[in-house]
C-alpha atoms as a PDB file:
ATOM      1  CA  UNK A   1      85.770 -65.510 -20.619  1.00  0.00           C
ATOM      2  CA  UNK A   2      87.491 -63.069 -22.740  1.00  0.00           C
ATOM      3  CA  UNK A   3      87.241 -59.548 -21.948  1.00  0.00           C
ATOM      4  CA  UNK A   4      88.061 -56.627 -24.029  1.00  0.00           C
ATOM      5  CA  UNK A   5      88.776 -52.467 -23.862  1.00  0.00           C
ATOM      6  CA  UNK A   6      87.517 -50.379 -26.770  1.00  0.00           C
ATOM      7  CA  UNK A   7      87.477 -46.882 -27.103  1.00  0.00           C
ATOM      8  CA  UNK A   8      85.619 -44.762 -29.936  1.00  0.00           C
ATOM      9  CA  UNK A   9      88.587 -44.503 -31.527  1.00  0.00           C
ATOM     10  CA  UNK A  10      88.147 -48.071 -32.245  1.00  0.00           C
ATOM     11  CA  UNK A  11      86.972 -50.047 -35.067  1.00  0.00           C
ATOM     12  CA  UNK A  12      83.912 -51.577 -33.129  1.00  0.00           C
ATOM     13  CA  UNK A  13      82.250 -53.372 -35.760  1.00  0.00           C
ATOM     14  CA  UNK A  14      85.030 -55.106 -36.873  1.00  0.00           C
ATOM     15  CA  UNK A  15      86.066 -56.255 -33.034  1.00  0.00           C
ATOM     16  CA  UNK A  16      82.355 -57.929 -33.084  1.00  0.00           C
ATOM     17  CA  UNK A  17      82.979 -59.946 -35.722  1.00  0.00           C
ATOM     18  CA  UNK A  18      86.048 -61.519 -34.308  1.00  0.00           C
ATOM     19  CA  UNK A  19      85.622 -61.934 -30.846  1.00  0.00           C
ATOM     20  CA  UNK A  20      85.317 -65.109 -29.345  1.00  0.00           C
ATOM     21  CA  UNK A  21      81.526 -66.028 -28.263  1.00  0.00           C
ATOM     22  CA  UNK A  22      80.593 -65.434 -24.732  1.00  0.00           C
ATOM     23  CA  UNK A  23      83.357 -62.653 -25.009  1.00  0.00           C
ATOM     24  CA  UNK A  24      82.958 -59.135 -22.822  1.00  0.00           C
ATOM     25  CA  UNK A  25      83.365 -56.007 -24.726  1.00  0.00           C
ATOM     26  CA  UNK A  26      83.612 -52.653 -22.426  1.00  0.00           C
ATOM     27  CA  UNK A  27      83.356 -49.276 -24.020  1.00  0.00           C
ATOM     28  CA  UNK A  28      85.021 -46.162 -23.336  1.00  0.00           C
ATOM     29  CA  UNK A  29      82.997 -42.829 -22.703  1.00  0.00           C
ATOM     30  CA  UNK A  30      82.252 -41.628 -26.064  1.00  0.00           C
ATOM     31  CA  UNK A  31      80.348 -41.875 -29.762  1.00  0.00           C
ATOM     32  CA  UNK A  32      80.545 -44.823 -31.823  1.00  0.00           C
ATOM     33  CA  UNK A  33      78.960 -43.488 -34.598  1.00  0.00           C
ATOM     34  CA  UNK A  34      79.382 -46.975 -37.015  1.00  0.00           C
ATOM     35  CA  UNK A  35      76.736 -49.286 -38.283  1.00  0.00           C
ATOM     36  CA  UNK A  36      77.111 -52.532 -35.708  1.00  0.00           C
ATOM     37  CA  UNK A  37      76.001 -56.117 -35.831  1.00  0.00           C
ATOM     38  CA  UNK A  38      76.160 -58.792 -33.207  1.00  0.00           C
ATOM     39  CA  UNK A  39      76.633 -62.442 -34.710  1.00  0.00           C
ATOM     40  CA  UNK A  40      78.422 -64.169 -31.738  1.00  0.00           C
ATOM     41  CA  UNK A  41      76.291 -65.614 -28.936  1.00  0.00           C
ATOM     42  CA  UNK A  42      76.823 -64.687 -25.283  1.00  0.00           C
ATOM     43  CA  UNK A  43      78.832 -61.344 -25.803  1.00  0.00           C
ATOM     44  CA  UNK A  44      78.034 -58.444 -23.542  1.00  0.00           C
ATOM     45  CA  UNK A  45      78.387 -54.888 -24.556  1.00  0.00           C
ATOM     46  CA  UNK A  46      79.261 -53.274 -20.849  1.00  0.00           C
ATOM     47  CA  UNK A  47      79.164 -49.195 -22.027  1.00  0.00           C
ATOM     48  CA  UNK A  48      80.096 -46.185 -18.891  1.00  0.00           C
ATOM     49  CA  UNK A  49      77.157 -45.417 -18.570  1.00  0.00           C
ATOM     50  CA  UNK A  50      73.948 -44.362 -20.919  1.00  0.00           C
ATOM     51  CA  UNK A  51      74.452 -40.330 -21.730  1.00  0.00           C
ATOM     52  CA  UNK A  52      78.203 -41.778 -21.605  1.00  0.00           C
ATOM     53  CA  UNK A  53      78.529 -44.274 -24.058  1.00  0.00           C
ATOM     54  CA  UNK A  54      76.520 -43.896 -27.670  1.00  0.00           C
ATOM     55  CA  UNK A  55      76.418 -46.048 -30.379  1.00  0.00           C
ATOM     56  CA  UNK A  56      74.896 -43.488 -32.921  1.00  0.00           C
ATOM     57  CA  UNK A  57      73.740 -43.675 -36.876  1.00  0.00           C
ATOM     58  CA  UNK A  58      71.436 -42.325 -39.358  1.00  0.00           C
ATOM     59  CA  UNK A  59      70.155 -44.652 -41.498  1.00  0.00           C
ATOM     60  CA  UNK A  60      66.551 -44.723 -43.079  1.00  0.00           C
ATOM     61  CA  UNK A  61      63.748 -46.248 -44.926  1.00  0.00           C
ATOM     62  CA  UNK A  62      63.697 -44.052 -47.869  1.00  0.00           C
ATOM     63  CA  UNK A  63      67.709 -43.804 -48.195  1.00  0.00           C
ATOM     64  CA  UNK A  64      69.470 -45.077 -51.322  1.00  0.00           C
ATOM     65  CA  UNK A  65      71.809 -48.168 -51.272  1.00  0.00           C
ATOM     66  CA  UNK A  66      74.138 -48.740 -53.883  1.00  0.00           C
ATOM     67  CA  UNK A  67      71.905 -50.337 -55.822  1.00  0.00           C
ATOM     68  CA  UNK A  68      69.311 -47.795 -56.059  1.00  0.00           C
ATOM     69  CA  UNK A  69      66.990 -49.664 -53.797  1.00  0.00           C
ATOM     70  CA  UNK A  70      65.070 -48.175 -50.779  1.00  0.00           C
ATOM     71  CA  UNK A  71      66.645 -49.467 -47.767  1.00  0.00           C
ATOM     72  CA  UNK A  72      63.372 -50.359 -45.791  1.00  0.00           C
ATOM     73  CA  UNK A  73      62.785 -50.317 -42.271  1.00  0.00           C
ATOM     74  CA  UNK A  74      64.354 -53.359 -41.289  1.00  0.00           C
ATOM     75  CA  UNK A  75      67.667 -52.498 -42.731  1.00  0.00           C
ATOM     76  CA  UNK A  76      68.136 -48.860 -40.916  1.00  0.00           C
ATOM     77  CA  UNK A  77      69.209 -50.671 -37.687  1.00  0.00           C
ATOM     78  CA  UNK A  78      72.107 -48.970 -35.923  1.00  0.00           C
ATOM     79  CA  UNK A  79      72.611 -51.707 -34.114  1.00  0.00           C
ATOM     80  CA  UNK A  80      71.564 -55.768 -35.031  1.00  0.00           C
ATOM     81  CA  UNK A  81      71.792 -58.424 -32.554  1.00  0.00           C
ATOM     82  CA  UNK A  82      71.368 -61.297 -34.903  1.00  0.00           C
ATOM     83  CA  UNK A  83      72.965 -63.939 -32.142  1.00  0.00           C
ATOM     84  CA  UNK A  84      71.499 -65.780 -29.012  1.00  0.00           C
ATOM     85  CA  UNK A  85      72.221 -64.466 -25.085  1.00  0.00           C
ATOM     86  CA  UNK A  86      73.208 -60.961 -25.776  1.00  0.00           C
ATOM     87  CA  UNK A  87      73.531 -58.475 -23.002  1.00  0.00           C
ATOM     88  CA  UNK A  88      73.484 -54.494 -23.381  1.00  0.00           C
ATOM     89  CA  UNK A  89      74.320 -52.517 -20.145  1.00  0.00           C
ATOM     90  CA  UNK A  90      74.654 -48.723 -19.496  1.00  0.00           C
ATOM     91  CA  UNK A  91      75.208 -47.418 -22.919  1.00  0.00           C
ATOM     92  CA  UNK A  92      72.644 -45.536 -25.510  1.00  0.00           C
ATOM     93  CA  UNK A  93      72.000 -46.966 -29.379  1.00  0.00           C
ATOM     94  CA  UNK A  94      70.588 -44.016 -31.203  1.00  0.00           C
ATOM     95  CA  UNK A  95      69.493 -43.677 -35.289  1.00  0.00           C
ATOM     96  CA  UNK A  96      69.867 -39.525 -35.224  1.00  0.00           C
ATOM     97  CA  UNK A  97      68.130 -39.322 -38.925  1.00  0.00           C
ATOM     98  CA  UNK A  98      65.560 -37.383 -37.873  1.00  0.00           C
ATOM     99  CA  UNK A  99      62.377 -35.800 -39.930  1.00  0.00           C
ATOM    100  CA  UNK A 100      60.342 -39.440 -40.165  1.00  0.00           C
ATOM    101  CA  UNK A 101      57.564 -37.499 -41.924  1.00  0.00           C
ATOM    102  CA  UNK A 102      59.828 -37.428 -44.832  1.00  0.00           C
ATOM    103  CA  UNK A 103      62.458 -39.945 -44.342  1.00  0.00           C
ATOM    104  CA  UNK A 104      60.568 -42.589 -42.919  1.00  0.00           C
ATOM    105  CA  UNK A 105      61.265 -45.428 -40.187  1.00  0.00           C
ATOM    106  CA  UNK A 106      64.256 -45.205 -38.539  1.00  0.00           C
ATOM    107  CA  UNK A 107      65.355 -48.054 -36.351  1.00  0.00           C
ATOM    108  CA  UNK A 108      68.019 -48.012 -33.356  1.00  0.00           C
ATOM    109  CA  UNK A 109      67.842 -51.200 -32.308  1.00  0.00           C
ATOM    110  CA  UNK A 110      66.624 -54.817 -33.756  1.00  0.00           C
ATOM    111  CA  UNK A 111      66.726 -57.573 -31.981  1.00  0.00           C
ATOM    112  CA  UNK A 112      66.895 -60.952 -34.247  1.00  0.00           C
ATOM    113  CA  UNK A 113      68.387 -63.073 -30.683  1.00  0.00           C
ATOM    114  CA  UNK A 114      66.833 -65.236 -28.299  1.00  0.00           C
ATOM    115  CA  UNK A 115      67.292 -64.574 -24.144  1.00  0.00           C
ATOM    116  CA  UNK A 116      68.667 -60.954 -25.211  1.00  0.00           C
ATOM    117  CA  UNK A 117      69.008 -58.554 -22.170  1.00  0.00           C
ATOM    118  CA  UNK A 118      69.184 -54.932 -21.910  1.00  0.00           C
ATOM    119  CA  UNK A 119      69.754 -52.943 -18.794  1.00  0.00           C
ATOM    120  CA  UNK A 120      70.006 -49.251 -17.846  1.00  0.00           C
ATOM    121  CA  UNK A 121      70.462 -48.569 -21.101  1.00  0.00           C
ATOM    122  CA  UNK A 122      68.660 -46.119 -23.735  1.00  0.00           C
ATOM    123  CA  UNK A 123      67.356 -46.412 -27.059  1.00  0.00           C
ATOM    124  CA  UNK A 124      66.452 -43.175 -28.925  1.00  0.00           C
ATOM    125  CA  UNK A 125      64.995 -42.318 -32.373  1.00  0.00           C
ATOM    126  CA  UNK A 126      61.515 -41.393 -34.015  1.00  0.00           C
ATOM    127  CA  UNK A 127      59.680 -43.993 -36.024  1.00  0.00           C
ATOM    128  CA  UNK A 128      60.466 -47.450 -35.262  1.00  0.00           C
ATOM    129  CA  UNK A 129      62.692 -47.383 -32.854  1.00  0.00           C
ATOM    130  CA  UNK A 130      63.207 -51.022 -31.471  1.00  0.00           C
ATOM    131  CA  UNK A 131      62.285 -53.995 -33.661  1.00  0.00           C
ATOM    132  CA  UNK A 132      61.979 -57.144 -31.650  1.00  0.00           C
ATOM    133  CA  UNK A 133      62.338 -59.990 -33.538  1.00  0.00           C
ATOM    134  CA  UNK A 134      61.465 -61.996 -35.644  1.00  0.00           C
ATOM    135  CA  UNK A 135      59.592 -61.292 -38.427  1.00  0.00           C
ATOM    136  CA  UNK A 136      55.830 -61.327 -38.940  1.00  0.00           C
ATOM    137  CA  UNK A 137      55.915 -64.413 -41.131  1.00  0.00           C
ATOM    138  CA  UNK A 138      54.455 -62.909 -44.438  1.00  0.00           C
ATOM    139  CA  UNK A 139      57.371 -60.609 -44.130  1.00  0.00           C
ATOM    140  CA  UNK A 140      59.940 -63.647 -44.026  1.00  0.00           C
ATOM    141  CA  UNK A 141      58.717 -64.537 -47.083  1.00  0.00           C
ATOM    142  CA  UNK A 142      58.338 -61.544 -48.790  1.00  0.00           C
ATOM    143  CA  UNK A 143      62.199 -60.410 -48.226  1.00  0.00           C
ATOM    144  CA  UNK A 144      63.616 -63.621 -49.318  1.00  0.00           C
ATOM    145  CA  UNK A 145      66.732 -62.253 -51.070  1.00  0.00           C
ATOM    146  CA  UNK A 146      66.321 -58.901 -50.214  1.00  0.00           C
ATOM    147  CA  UNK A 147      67.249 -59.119 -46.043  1.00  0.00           C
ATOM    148  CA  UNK A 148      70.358 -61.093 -45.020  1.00  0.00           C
ATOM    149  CA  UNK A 149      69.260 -64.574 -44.119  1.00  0.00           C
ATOM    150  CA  UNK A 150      70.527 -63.886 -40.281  1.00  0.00           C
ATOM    151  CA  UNK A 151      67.372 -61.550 -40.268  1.00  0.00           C
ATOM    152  CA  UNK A 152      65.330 -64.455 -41.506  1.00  0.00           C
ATOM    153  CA  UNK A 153      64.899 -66.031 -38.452  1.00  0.00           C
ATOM    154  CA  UNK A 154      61.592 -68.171 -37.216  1.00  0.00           C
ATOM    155  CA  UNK A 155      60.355 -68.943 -33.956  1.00  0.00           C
ATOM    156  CA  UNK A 156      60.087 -67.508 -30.441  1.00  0.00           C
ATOM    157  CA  UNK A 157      62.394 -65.027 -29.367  1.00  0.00           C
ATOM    158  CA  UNK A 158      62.877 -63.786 -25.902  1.00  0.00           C
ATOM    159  CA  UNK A 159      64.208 -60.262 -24.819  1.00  0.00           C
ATOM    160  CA  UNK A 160      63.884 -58.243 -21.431  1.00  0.00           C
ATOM    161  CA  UNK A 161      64.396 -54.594 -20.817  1.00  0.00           C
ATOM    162  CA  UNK A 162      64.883 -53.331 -17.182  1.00  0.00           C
ATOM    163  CA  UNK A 163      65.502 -49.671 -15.995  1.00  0.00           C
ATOM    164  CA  UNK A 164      65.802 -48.474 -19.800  1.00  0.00           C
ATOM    165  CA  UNK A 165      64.251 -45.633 -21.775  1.00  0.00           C
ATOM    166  CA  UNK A 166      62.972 -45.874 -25.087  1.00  0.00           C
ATOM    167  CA  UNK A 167      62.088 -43.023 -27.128  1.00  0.00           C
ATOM    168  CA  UNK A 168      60.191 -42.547 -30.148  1.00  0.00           C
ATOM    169  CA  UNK A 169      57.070 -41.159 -31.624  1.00  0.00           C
ATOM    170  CA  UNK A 170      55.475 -43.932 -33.720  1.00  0.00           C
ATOM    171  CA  UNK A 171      55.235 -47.434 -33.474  1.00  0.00           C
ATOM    172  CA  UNK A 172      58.641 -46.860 -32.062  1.00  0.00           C
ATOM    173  CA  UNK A 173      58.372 -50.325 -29.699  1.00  0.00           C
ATOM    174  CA  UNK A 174      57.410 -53.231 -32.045  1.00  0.00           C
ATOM    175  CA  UNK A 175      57.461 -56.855 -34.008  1.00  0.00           C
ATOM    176  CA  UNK A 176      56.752 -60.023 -32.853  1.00  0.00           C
ATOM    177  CA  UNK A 177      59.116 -60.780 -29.503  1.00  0.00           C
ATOM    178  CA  UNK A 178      58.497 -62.057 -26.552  1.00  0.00           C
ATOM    179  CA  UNK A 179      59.530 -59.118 -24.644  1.00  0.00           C
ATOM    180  CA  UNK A 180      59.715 -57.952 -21.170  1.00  0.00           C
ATOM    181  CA  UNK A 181      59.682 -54.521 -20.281  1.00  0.00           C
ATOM    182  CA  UNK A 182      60.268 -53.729 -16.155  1.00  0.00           C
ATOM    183  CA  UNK A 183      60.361 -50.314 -14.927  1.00  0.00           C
ATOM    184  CA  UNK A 184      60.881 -48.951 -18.133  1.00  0.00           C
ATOM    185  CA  UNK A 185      60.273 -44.955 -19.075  1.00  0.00           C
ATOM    186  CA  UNK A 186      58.574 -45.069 -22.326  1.00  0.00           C
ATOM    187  CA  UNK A 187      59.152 -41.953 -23.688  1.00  0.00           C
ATOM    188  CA  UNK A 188      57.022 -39.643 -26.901  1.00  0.00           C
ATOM    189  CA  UNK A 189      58.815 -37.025 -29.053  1.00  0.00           C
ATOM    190  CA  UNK A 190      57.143 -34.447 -30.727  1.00  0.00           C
ATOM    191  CA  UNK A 191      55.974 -35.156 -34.390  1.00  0.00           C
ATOM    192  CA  UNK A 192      55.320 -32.806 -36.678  1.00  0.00           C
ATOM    193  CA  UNK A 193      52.239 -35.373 -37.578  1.00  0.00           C
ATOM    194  CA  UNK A 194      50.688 -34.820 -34.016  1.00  0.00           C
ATOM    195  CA  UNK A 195      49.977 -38.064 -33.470  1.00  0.00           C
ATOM    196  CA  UNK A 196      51.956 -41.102 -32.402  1.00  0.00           C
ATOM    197  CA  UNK A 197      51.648 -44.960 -31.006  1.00  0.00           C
ATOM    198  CA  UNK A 198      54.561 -46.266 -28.166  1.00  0.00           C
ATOM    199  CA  UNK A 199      53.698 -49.962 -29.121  1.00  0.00           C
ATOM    200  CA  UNK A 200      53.049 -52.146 -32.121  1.00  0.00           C
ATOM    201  CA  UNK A 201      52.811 -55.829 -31.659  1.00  0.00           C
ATOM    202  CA  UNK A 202      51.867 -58.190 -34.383  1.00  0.00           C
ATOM    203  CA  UNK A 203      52.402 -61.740 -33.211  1.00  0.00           C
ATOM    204  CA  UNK A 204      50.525 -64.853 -34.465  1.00  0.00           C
ATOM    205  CA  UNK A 205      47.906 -66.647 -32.769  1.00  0.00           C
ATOM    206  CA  UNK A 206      50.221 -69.257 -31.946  1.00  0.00           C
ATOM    207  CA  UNK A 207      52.289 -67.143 -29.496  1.00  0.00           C
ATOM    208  CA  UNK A 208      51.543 -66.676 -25.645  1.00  0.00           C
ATOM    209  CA  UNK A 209      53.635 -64.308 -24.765  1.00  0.00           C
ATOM    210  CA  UNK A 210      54.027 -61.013 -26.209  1.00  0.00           C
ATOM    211  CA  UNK A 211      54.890 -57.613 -25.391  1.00  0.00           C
ATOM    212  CA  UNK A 212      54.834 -57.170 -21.640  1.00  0.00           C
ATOM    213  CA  UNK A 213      54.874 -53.260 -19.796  1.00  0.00           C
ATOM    214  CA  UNK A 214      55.870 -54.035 -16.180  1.00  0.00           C
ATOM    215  CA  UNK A 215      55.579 -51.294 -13.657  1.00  0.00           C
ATOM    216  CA  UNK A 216      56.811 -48.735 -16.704  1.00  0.00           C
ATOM    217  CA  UNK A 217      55.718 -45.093 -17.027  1.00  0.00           C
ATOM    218  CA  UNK A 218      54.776 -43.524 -20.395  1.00  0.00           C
ATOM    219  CA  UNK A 219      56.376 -39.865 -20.387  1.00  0.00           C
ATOM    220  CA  UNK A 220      56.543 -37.553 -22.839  1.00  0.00           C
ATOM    221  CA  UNK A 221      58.955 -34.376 -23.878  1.00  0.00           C
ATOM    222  CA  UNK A 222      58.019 -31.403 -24.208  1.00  0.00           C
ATOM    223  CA  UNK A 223      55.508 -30.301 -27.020  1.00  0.00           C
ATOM    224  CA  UNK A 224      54.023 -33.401 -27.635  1.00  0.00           C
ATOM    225  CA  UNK A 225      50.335 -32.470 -26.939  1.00  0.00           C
ATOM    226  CA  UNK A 226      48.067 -33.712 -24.661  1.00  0.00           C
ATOM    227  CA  UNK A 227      45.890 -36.890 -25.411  1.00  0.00           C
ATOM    228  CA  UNK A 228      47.975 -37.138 -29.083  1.00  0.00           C
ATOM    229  CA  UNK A 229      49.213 -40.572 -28.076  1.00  0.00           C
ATOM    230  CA  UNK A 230      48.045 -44.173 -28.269  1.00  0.00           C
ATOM    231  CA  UNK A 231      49.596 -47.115 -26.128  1.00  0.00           C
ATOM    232  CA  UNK A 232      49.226 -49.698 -29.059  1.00  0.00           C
ATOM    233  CA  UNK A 233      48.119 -50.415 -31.846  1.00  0.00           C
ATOM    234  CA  UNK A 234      47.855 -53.906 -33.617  1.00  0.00           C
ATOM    235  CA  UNK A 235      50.379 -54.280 -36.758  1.00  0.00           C
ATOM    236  CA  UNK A 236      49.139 -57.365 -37.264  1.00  0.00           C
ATOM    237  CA  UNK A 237      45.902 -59.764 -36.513  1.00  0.00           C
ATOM    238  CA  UNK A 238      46.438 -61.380 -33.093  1.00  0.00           C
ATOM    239  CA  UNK A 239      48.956 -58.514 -31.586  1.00  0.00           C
ATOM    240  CA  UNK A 240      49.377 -59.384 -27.901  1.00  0.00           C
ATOM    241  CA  UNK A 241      50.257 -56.721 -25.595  1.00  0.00           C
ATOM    242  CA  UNK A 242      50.278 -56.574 -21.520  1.00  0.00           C
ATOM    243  CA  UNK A 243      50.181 -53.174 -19.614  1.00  0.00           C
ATOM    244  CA  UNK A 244      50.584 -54.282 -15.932  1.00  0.00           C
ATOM    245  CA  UNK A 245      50.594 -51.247 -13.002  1.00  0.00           C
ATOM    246  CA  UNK A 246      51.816 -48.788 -15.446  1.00  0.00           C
ATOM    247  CA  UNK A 247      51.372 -45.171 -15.372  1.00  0.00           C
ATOM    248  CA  UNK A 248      50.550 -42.573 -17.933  1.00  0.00           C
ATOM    249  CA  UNK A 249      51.359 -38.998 -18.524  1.00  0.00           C
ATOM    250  CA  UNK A 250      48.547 -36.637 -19.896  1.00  0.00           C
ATOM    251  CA  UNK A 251      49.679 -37.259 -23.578  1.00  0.00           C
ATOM    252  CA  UNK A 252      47.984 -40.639 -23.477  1.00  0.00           C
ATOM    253  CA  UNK A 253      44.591 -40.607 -25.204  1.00  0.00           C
ATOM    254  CA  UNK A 254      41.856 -41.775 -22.693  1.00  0.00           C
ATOM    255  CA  UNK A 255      40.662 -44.358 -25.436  1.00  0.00           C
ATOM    256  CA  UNK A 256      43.854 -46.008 -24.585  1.00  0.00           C
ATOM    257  CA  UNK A 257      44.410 -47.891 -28.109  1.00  0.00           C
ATOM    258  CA  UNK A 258      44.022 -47.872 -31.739  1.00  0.00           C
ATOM    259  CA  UNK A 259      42.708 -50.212 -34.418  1.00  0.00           C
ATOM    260  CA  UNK A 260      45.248 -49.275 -36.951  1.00  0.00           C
ATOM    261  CA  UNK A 261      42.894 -47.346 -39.198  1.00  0.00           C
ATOM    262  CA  UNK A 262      40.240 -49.676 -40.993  1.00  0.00           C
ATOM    263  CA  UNK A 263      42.146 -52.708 -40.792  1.00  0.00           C
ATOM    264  CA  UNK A 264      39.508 -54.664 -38.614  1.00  0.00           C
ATOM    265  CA  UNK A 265      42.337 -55.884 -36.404  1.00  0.00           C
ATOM    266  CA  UNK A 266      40.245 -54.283 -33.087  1.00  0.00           C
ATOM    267  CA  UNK A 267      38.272 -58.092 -33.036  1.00  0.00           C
ATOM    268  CA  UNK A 268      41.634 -60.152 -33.199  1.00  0.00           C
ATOM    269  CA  UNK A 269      44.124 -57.856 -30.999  1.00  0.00           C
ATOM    270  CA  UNK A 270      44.827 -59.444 -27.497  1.00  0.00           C
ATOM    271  CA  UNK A 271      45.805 -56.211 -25.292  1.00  0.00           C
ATOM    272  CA  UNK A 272      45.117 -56.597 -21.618  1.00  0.00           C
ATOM    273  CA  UNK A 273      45.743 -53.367 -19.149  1.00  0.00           C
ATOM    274  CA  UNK A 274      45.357 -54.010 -15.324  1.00  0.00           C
ATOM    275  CA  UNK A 275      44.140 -52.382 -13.688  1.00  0.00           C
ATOM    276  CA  UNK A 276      41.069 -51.097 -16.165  1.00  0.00           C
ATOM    277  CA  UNK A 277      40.917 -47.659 -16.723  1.00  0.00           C
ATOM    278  CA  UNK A 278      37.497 -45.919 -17.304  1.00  0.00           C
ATOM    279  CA  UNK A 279      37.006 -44.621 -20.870  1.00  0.00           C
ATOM    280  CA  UNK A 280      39.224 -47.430 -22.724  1.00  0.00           C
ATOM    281  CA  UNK A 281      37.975 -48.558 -25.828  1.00  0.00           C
ATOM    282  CA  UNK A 282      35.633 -51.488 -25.441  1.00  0.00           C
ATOM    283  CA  UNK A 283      38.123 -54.348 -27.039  1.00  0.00           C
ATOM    284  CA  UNK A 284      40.792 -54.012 -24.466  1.00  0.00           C
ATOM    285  CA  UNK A 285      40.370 -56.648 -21.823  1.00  0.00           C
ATOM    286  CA  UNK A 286      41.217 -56.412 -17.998  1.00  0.00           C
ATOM    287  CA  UNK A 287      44.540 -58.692 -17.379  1.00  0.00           C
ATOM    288  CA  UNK A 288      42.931 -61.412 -15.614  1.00  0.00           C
ATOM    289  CA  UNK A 289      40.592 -62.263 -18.902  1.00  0.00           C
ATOM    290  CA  UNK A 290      41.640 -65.132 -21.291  1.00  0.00           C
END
């Protein structure tokens, strides 16, 4: 197994495209501020430690490219893992844009890789967050030519967080993954919008396993206002989201979840919460229905 030393001084992005797979990068203390993407299988990203090591950048959904075309969510990533058996550990991958009521999503993280593991890390931005992969399938289709094909990708994905932190304000935890969350701290900023959603899942009917919340506790900072926050909401028909022995700071609206305004999708979302809190809406179901 190869094993490298980087320091920010470094030209990270570069070094991940020319590894060897199954290779070991460790990063010095420090900012990376550089647009990254993972394409080798079975590298591991080993930073000193999350307020340590910070892989930092600023793109956003209504930014320019060259071309004159917005650059959409899905292409404001700071970091991409677009390979298989990726590991993050003790490190931080924040978009720092800022002001999503005007600039839009603003992804840190998206995850295009199957068996991808994070641990003790954190991810922090506004809107959007952490995109678990892949697609919604409409969406596939509909950026044919405008994504890289690497973002394409069908079928089930795997990915499992333990001990991180996420932060965000709306649908800042989201996609179609199968994802694990375990002792997590889920964590609302304030939004000028005063309102916000921690998860939104959207995968098909098809799919088993979605979005798991294992033992994680939904936090806020402060000046986000009490009862402004929803756990979920469904992005698509057939969303699929597990809250198991979580707990829940006083931002959390006692409803619980949202419908995603007049879309309907309350009579297909699967969300499950054990164990059942009084004053939930009526379409969330205790963990051990089918």
């Amino acid at each position: 197994m190869a094993e490298y030393h980087i320091s920010p001084r470094d030209d990270l992005a570069a070094l991940l495209d020319t590894v060897p797979a199954g290779s070991v990068i460790r990063l010095e203390p420090g900012e990376y501020r550089q647009k990254l993407v993972v394409r080798k299988a079975g590298l591991t990203l080993l930073g000193a430690g999350a307020e340590r090591t910070r892989l930092i950048w600023d793109d956003y959904a209504l930014k320019l490219d060259e071309q004159g075309r917005e650059y959409n969510t899905f292409r404001t990533w700071t970091l991409a893992v677009c390979a298989d058996g990726v590991s993050l550990r003790d490190l931080s991958v924040i978009n720092d844009s800022g002001h999503p009521e005007t600039k839009g999503q603003e992804v840190a993280l998206s995850v295009y890789g199957g068996e991808f593991s994070m641990k003790r890390c954190v991810l922090r931005s506004t809107q959007d967050t952490l995109f678990l992969g892949p697609l919604p399938d409409d969406l596939i289709d509909r950026y044919e030519g405008f994504l890289p094909d690497e973002l394409r990708r069908h079928g089930l994905l795997s990915q499992r967080f333990e001990d991180c932190r996420i932060e965000g304000s709306v649908d800042f935890i989201f996609g179609c993954g199968a994802a694990v969350f375990d002792n997590c701290e889920i964590r609302s900023v304030r939004d000028v919008r005063n309102v916000g959603f921690a998860a939104a899942p959207a995968h098909a009917l098809a799919q088993k396993d979605g979005f798991l919340f294992r033992r994680c506790a939904f936090t806020c900072e402060e000046g986000v206002a009490r009862h402004s926050i929803f756990l979920a909401r469904p992005w698509r028909d057939y969303g699929l989201a597990r809250f198991e022995d979580c707990v829940y700071g006083a931002h959390i609206a006692p409803e619980g979840f949202d419908p995603w305004l007049d879309s309907g999708r309350e009579r297909t979302a699967r969300f499950f919460e054990t164990p059942a809190r009084e004053g939930r809406v009526s379409w969330v179901r205790a963990q051990s229905e089918s």
